[in-house]
Protein backbone atom coordinates (compact mmCIF):
# COMPACT_ATOMS: atom_id res chain seq x y z
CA UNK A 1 24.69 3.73 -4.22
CA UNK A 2 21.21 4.31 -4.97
CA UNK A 3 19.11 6.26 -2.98
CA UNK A 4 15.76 4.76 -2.43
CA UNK A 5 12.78 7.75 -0.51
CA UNK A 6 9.42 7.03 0.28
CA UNK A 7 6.52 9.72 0.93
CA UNK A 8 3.37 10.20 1.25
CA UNK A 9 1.38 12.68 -1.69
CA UNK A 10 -2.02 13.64 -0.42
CA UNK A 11 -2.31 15.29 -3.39
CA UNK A 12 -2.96 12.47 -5.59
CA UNK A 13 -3.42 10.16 -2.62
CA UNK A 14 -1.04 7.41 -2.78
CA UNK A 15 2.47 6.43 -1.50
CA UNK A 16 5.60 7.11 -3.89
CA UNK A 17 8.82 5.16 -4.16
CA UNK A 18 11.59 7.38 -6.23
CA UNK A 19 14.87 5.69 -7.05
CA UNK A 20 17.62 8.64 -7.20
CA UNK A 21 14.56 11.00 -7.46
CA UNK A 22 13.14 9.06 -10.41
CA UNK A 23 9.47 7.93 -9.88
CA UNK A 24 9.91 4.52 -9.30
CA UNK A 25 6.20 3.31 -8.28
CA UNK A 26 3.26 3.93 -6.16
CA UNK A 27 0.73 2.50 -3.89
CA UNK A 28 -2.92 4.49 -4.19
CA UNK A 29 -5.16 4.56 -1.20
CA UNK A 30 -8.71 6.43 -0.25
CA UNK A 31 -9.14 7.55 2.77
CA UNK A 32 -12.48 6.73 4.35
CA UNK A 33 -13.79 7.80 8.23
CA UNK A 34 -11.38 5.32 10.24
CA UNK A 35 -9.82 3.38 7.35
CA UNK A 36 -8.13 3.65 4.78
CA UNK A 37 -8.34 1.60 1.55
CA UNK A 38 -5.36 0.46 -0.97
CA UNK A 39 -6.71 0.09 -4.55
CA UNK A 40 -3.50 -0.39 -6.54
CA UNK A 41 0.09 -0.45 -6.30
CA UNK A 42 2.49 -0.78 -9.14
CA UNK A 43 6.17 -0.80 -9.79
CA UNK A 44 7.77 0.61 -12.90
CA UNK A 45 9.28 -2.28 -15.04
CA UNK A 46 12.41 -0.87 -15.43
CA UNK A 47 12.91 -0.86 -11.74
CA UNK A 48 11.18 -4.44 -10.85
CA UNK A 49 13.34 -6.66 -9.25
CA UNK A 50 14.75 -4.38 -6.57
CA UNK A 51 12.20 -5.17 -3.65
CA UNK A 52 10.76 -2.07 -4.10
CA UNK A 53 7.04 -2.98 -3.55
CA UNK A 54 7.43 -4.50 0.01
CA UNK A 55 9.45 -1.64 0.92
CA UNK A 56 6.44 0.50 -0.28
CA UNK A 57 4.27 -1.88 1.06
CA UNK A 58 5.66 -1.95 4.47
CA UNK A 59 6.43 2.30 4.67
CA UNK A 60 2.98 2.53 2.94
CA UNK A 61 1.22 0.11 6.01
CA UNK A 62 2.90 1.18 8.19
CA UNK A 63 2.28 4.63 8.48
CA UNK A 64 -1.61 3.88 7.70
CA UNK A 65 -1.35 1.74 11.18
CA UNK A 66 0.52 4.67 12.93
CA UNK A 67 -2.33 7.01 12.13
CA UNK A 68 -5.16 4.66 13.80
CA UNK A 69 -6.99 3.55 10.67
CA UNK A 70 -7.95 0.42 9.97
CA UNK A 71 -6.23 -1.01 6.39
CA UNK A 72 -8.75 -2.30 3.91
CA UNK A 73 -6.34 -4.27 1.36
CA UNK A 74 -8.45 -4.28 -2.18
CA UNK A 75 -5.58 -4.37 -4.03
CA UNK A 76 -4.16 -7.97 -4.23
CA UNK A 77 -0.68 -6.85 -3.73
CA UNK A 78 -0.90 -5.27 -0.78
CA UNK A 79 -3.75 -8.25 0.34
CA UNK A 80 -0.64 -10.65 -0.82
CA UNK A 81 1.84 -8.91 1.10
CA UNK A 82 -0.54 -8.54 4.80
CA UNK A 83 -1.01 -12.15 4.88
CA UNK A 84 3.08 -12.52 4.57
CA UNK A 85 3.88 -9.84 7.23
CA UNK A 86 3.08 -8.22 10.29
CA UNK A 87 2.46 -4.59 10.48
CA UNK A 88 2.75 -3.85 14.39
CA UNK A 89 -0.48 -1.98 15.59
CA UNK A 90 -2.49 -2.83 12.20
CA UNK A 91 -6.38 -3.25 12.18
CA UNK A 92 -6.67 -5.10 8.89
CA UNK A 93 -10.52 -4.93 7.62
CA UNK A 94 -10.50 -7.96 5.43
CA UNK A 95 -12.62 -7.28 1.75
CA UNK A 96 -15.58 -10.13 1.67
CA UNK A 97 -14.76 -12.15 -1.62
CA UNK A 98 -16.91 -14.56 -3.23
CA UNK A 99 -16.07 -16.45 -6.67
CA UNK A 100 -17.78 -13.51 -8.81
CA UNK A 101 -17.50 -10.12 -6.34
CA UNK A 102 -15.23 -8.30 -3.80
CA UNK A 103 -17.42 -6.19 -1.19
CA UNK A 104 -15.83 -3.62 0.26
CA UNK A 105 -16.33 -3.66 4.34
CA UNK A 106 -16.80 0.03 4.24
């Protein structure tokens, strides 16, 4: 069976999803005061398919609710994935979007 962890890595600030300790993808975040912003996630190809992304997603959101910031979503997945799912205790700062621009909130 494959093992599937998800952590954390302030270090290069984003989440990481490794399949059998093999980087499988990553969701990257800035932290702001009282938020914290997702720019981009991505999932290797070779491991697409699995549902890895909304179990990133979901650990990833989660734990950004958990520590009392709010979640800016610039990055369409995870923007995609909020508007599908609760996250219990989430304070989602919508981006402002017009047909050319997205303002950030913060």
């Amino acid at each position: 069976m494959t093992a599937v962890t998800i952590t954390r890595n302030d270090d290069t600030s984003r989440y990481e999803i490794r399949s059998d300790d093999v980087l499988a993808g990553f969701a990257e975040f800035e932290l702001r005061p009282g938020a914290v912003r997702f720019t981009h996630t991505e999932v290797d190809p070779a491991f697409q398919g699995q549902g890895l992304a909304g179990k990133l997603a979901a650990y990833a959101l989660a734990d950004a609710a958990a520590s009392d910031h709010a979640i800016v979503p610039l990055c369409p997945y995870i923007a995609k994935y909020l508007e599908t799912h609760e996250i219990e205790g989430a304070e989602i700062r919508w981006p402002k979007r017009s047909a050319t621009t997205t303002e950030d909130p913060e």
